[in-house]
PDB file of N, CA and C in Angstrom:
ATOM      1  N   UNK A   1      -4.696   0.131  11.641  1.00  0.00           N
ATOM      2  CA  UNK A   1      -3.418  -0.153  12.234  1.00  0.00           C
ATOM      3  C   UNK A   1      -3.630  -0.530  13.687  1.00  0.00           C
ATOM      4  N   UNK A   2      -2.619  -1.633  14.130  1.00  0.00           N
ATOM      5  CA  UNK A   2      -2.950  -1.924  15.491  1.00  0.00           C
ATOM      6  C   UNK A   2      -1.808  -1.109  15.841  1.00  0.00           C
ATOM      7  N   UNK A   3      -3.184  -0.758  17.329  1.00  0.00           N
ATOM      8  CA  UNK A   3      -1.963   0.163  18.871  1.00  0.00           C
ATOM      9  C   UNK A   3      -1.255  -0.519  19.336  1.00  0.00           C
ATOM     10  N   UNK A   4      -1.426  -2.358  19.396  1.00  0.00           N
ATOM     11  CA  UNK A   4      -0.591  -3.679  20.336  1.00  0.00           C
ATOM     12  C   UNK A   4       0.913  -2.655  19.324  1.00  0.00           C
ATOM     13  N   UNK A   5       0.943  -2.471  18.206  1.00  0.00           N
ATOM     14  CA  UNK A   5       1.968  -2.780  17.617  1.00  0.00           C
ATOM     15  C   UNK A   5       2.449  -1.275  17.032  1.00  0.00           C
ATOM     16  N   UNK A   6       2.466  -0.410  17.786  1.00  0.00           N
ATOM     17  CA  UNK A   6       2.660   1.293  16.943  1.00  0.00           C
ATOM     18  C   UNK A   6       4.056   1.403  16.228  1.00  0.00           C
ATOM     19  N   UNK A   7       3.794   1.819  15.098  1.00  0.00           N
ATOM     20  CA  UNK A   7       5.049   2.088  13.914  1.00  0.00           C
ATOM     21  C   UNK A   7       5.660   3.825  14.910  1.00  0.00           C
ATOM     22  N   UNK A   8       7.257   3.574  15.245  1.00  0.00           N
ATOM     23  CA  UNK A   8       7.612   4.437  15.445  1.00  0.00           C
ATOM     24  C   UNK A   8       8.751   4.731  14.275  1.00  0.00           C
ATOM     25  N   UNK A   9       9.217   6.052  14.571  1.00  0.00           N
ATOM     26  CA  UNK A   9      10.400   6.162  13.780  1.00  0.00           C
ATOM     27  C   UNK A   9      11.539   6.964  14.613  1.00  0.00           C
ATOM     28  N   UNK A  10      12.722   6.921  14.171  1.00  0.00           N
ATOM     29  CA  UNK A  10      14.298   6.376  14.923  1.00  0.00           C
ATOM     30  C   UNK A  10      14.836   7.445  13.601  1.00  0.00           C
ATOM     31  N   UNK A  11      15.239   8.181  14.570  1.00  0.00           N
ATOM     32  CA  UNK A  11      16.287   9.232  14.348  1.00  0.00           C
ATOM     33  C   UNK A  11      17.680   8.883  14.588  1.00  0.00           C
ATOM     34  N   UNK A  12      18.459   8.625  14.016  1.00  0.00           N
ATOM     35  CA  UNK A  12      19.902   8.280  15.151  1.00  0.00           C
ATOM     36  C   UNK A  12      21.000   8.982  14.841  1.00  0.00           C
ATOM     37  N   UNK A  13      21.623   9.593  15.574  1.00  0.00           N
ATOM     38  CA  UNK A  13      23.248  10.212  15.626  1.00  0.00           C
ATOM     39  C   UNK A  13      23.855   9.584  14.278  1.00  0.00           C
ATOM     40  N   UNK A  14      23.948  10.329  13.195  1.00  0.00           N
ATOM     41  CA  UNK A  14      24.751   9.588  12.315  1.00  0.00           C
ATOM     42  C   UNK A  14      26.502   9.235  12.775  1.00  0.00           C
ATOM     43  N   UNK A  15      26.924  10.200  13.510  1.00  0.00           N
ATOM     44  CA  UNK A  15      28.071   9.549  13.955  1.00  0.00           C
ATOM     45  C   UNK A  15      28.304   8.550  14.434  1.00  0.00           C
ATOM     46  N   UNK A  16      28.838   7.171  13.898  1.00  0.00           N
ATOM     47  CA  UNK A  16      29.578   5.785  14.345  1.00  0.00           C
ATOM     48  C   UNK A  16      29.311   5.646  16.031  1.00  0.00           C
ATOM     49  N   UNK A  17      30.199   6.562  16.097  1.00  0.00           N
ATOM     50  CA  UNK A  17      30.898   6.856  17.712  1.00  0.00           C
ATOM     51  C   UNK A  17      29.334   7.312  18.812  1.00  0.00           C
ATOM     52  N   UNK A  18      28.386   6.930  18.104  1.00  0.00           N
ATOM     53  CA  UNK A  18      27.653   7.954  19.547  1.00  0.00           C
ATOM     54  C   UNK A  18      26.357   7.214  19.313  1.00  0.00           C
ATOM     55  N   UNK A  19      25.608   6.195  20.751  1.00  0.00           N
ATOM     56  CA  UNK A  19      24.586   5.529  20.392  1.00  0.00           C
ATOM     57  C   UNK A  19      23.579   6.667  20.445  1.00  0.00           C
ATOM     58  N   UNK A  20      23.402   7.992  20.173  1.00  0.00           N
ATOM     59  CA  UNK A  20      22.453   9.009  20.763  1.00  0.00           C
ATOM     60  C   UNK A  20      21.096   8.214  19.442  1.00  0.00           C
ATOM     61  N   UNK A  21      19.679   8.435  19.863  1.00  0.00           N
ATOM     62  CA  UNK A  21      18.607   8.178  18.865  1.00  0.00           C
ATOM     63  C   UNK A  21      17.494   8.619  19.680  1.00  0.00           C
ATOM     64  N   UNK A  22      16.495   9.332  18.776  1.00  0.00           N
ATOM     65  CA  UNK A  22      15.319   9.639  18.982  1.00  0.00           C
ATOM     66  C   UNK A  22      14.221   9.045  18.256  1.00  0.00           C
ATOM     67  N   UNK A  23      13.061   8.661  19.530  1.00  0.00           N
ATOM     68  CA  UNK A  23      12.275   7.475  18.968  1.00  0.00           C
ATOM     69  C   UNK A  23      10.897   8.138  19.588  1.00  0.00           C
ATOM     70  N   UNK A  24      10.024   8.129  18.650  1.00  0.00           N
ATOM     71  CA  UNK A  24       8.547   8.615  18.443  1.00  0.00           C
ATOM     72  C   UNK A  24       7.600   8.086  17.540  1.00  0.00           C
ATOM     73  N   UNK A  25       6.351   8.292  17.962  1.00  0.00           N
ATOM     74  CA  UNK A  25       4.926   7.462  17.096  1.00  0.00           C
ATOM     75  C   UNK A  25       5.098   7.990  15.441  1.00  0.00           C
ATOM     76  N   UNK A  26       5.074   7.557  14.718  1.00  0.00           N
ATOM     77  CA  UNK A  26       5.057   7.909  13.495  1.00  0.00           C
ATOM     78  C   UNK A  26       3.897   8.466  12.989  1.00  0.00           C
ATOM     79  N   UNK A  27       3.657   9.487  12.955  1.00  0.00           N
ATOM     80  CA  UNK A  27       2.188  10.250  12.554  1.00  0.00           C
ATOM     81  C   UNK A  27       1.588   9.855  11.945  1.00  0.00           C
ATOM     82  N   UNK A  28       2.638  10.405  10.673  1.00  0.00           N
ATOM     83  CA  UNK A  28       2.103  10.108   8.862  1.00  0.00           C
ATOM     84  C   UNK A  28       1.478   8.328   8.740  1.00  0.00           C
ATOM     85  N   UNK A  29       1.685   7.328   9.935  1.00  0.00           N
ATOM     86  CA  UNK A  29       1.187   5.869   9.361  1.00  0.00           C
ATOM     87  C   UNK A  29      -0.074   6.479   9.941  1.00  0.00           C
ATOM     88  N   UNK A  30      -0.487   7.465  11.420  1.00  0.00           N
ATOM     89  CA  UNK A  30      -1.594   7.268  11.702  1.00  0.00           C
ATOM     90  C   UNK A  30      -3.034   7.572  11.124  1.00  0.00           C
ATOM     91  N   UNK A  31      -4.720   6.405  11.205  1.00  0.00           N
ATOM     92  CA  UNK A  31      -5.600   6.783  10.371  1.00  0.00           C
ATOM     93  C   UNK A  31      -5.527   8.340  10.297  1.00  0.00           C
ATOM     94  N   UNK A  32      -6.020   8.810  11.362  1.00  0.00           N
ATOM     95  CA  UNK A  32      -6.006  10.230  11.809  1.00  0.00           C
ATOM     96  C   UNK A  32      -4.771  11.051  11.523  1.00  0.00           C
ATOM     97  N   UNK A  33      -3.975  11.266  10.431  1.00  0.00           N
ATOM     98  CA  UNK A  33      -2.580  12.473  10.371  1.00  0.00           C
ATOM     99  C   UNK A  33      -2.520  12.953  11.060  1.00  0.00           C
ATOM    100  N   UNK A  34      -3.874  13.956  11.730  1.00  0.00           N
ATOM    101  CA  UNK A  34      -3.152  14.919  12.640  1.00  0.00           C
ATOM    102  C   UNK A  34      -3.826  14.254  14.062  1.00  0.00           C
ATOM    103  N   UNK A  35      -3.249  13.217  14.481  1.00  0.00           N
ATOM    104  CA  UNK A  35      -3.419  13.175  15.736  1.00  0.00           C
ATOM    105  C   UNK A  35      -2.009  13.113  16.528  1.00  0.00           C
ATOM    106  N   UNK A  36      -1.832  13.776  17.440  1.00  0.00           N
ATOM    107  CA  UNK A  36      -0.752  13.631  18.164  1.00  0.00           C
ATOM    108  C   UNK A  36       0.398  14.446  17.676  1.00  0.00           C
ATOM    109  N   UNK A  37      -0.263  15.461  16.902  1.00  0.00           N
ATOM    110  CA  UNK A  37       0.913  16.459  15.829  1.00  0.00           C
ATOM    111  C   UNK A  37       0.641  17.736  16.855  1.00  0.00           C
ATOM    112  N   UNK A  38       1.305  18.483  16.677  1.00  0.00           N
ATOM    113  CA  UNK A  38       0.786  19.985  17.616  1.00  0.00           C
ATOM    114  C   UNK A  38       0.018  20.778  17.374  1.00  0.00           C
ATOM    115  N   UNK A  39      -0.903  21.104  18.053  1.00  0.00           N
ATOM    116  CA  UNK A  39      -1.942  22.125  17.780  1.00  0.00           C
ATOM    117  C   UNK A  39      -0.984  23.437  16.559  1.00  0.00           C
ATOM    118  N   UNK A  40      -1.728  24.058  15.650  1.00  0.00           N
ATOM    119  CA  UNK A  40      -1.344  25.443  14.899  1.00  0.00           C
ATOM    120  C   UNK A  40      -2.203  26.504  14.980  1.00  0.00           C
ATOM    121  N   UNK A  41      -0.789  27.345  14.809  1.00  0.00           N
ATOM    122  CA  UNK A  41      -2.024  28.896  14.944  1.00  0.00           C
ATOM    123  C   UNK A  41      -2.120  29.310  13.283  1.00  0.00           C
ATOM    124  N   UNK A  42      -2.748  29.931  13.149  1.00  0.00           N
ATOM    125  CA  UNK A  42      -3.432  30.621  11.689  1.00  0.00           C
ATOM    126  C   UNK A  42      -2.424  31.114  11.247  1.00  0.00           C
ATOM    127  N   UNK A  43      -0.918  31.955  12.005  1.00  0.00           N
ATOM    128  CA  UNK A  43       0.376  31.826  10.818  1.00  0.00           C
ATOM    129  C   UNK A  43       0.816  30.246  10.017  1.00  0.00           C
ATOM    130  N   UNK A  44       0.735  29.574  10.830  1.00  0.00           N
ATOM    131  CA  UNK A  44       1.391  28.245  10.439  1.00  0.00           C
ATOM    132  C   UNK A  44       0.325  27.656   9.234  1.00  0.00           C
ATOM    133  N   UNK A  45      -0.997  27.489   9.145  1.00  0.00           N
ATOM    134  CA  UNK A  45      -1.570  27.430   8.656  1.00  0.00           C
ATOM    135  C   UNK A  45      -1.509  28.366   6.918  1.00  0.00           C
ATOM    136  N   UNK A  46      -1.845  29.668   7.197  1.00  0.00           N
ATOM    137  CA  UNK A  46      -1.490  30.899   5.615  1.00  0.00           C
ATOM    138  C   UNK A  46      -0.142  30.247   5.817  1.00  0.00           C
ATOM    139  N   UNK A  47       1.451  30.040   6.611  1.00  0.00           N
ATOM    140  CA  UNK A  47       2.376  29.437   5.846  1.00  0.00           C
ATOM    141  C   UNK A  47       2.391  28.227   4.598  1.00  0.00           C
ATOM    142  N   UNK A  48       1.659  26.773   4.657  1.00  0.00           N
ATOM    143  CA  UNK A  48       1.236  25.988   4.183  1.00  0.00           C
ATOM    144  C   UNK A  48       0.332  26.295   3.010  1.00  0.00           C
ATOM    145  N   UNK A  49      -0.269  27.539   2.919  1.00  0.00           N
ATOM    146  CA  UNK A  49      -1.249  27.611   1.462  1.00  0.00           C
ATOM    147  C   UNK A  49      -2.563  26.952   2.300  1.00  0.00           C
ATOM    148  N   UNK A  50      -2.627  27.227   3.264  1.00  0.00           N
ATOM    149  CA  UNK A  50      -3.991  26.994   3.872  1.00  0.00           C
ATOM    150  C   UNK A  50      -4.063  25.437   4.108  1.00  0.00           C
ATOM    151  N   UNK A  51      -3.577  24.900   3.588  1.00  0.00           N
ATOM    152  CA  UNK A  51      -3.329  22.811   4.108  1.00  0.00           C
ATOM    153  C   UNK A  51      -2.922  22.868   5.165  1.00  0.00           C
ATOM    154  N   UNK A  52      -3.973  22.373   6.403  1.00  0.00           N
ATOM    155  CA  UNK A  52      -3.914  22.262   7.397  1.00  0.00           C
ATOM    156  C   UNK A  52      -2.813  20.911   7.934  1.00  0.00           C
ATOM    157  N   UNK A  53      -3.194  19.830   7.028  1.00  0.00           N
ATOM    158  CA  UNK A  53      -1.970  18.440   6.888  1.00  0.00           C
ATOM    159  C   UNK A  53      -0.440  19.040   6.816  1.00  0.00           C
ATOM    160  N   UNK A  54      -0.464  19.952   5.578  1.00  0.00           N
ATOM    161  CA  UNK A  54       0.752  20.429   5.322  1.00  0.00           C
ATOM    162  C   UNK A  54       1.091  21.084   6.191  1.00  0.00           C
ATOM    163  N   UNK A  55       0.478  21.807   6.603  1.00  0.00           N
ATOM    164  CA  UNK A  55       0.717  22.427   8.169  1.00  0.00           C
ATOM    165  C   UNK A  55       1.448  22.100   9.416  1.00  0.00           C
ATOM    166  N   UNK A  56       0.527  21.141   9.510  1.00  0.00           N
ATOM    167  CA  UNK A  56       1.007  19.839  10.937  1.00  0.00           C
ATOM    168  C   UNK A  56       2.148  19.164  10.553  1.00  0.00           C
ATOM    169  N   UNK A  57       2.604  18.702   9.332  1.00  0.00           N
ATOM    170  CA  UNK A  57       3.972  18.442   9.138  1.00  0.00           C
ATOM    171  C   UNK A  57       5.013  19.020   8.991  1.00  0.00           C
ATOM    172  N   UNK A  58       4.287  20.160   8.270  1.00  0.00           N
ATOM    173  CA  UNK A  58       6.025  21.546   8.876  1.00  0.00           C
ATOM    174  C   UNK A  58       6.348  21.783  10.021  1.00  0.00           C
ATOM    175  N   UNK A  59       5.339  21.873  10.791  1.00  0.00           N
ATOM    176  CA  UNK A  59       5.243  22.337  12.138  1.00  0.00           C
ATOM    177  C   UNK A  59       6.097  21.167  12.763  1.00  0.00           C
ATOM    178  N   UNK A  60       5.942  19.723  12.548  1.00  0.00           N
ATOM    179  CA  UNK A  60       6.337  18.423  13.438  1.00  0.00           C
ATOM    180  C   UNK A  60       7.664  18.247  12.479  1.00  0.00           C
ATOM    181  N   UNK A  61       7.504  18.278  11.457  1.00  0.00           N
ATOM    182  CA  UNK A  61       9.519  18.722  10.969  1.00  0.00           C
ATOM    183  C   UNK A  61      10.009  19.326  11.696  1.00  0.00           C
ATOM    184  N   UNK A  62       9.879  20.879  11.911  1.00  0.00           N
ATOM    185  CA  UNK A  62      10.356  21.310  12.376  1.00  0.00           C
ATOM    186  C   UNK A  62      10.919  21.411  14.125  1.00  0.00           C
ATOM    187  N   UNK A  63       9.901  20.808  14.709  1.00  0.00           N
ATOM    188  CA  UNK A  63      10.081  20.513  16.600  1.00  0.00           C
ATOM    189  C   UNK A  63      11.398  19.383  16.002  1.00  0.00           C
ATOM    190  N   UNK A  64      11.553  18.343  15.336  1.00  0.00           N
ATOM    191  CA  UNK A  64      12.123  17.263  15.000  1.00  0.00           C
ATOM    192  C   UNK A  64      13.445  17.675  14.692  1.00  0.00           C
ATOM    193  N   UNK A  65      13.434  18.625  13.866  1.00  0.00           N
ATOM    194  CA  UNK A  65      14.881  19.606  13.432  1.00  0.00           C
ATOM    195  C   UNK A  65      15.729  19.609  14.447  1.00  0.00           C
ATOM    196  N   UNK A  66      14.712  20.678  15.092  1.00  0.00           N
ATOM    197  CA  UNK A  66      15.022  21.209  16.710  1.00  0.00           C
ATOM    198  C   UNK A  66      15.782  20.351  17.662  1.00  0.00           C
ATOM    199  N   UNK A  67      14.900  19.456  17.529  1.00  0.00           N
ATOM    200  CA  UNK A  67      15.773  18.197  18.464  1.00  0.00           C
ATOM    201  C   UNK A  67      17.136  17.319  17.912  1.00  0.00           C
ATOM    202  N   UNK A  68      16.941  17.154  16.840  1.00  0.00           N
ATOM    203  CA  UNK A  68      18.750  16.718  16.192  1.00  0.00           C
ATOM    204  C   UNK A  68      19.536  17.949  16.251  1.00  0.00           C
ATOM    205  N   UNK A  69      19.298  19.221  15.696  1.00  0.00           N
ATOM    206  CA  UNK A  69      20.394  20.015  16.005  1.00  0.00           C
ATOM    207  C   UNK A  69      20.530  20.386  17.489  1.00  0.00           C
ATOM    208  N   UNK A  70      19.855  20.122  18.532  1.00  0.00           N
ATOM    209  CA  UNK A  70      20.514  20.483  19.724  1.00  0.00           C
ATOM    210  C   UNK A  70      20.989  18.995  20.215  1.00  0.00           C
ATOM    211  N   UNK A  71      21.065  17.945  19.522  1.00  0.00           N
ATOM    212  CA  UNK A  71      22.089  16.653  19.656  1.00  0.00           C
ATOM    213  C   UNK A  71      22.862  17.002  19.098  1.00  0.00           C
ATOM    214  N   UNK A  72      23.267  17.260  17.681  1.00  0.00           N
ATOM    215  CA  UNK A  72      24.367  17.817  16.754  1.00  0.00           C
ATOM    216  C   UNK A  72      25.602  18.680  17.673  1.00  0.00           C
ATOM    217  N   UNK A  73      24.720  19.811  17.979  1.00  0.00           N
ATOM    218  CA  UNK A  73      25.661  20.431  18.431  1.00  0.00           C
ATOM    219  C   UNK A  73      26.538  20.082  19.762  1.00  0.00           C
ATOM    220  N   UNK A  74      26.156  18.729  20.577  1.00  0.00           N
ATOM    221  CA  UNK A  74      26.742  18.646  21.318  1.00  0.00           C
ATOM    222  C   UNK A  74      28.401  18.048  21.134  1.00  0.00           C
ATOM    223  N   UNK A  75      28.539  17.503  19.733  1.00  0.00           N
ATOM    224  CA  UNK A  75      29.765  16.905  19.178  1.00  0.00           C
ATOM    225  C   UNK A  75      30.262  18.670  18.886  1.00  0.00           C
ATOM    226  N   UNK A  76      31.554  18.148  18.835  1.00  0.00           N
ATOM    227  CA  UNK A  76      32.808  18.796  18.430  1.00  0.00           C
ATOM    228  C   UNK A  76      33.069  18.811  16.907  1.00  0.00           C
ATOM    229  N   UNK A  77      33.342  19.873  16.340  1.00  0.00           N
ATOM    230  CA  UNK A  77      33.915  19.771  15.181  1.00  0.00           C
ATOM    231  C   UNK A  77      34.498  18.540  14.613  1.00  0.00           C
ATOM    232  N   UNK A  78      36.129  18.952  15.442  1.00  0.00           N
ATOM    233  CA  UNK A  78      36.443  17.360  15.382  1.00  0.00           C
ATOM    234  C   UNK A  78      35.984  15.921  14.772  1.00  0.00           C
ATOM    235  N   UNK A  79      35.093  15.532  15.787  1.00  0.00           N
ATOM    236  CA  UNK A  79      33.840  15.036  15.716  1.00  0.00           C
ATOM    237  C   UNK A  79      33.543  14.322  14.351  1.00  0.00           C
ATOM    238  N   UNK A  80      32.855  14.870  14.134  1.00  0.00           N
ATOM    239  CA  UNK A  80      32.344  15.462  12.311  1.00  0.00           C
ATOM    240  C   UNK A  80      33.372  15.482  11.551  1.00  0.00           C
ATOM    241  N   UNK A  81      35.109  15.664  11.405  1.00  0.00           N
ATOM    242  CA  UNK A  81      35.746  15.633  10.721  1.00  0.00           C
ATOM    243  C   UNK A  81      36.120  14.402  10.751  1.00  0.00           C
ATOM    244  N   UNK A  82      36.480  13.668  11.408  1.00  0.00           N
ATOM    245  CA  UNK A  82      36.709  12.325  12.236  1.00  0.00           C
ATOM    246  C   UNK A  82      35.685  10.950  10.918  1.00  0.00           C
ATOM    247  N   UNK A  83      34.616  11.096  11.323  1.00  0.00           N
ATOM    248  CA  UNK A  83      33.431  10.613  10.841  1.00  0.00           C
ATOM    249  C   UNK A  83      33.954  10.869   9.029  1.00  0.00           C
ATOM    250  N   UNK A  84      33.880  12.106   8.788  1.00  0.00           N
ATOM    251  CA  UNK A  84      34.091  12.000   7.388  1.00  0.00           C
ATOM    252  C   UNK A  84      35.373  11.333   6.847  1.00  0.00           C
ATOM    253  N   UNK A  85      36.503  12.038   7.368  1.00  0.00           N
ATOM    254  CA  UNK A  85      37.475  10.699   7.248  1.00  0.00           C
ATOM    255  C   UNK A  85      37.265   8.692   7.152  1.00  0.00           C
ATOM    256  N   UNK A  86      37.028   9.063   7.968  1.00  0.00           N
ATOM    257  CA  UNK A  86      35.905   7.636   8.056  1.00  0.00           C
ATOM    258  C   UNK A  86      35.150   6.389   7.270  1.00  0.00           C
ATOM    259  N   UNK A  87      34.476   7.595   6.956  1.00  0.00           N
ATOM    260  CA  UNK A  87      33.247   7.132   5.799  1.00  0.00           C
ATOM    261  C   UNK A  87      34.389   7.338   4.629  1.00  0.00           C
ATOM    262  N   UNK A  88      35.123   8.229   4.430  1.00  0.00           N
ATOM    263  CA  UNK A  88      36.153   8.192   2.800  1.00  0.00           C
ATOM    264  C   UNK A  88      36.840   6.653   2.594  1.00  0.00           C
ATOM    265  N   UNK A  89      37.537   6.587   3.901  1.00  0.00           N
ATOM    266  CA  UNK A  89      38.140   5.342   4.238  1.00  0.00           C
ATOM    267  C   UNK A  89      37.429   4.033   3.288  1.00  0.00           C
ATOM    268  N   UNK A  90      36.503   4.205   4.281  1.00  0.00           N
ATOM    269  CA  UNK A  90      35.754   3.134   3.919  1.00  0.00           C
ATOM    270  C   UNK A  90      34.985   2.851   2.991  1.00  0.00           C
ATOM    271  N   UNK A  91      34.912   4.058   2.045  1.00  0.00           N
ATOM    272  CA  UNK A  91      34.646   3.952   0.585  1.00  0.00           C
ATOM    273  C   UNK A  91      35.422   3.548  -0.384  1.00  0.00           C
ATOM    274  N   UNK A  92      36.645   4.240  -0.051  1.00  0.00           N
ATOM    275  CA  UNK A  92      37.743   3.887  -0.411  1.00  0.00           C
ATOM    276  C   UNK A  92      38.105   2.419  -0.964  1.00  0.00           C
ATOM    277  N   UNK A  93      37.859   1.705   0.558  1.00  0.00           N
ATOM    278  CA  UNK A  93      38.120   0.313   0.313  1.00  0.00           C
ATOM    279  C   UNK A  93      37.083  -0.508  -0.343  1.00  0.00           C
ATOM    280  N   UNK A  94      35.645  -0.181  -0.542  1.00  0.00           N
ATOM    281  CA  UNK A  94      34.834  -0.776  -1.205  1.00  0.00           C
ATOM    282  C   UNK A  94      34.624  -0.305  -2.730  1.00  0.00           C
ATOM    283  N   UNK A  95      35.993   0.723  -3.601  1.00  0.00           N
ATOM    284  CA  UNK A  95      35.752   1.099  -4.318  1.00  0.00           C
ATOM    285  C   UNK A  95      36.881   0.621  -5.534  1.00  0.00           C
ATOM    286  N   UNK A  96      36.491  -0.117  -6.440  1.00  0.00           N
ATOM    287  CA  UNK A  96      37.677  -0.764  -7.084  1.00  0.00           C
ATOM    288  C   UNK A  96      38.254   0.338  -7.776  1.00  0.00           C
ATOM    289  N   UNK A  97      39.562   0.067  -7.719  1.00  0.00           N
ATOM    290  CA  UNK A  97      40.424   1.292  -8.334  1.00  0.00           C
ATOM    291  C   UNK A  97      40.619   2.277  -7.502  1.00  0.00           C
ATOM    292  N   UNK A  98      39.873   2.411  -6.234  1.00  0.00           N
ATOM    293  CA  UNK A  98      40.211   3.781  -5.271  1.00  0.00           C
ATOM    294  C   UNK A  98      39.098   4.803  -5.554  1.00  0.00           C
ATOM    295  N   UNK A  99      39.364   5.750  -4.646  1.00  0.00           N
ATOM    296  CA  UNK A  99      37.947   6.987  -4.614  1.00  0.00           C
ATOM    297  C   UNK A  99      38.954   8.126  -5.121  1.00  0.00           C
TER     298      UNK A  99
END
């Protein structure tokens, strides 16, 4: 894989209303999996069944989690109710006969 050209991946605010997105190197394309994943300690590791790969990707799920739910939570309920309305709407209308 060329570095001129690194595969990232794009997280984005599913809400309409909010350009929020998180953008990072995509691991899993790199030769090396675990490069650029976070060091683990030997819990994280016995968590995984001893797969050190499997490891480094729970571990980098999880920092990833971390970071959408403390975007998440910055919307309002509201928010989120808004959006689902929304999306019904607009199923609605792409749905012959109605939803």
């Amino acid at each position: 894989m060329s570095d001129e050209f690194p595969v990232k991946v794009r997280r984005a605010c599913p809400l309409e209303s909010c350009d929020w997105h998180h953008d990072e190197p995509d691991h899993r394309r790199d030769s090396n999996l675990l490069s650029g994943l976070p060091e683990l300690d030997r819990a994280a590791i016995a968590a995984a069944g001893g797969d050190v790969v499997f490891a480094a990707l729970l571990t980098d799920y999880a920092r990833v989690e971390k970071i959408l739910r403390e975007h998440f939570s910055t919307h309002l309920l509201e928010d989120w109710v808004l959006e689902v309305v929304r999306l019904r709407e607009h199923i609605r209308r792409l749905t012959p006969g109605g939803w």
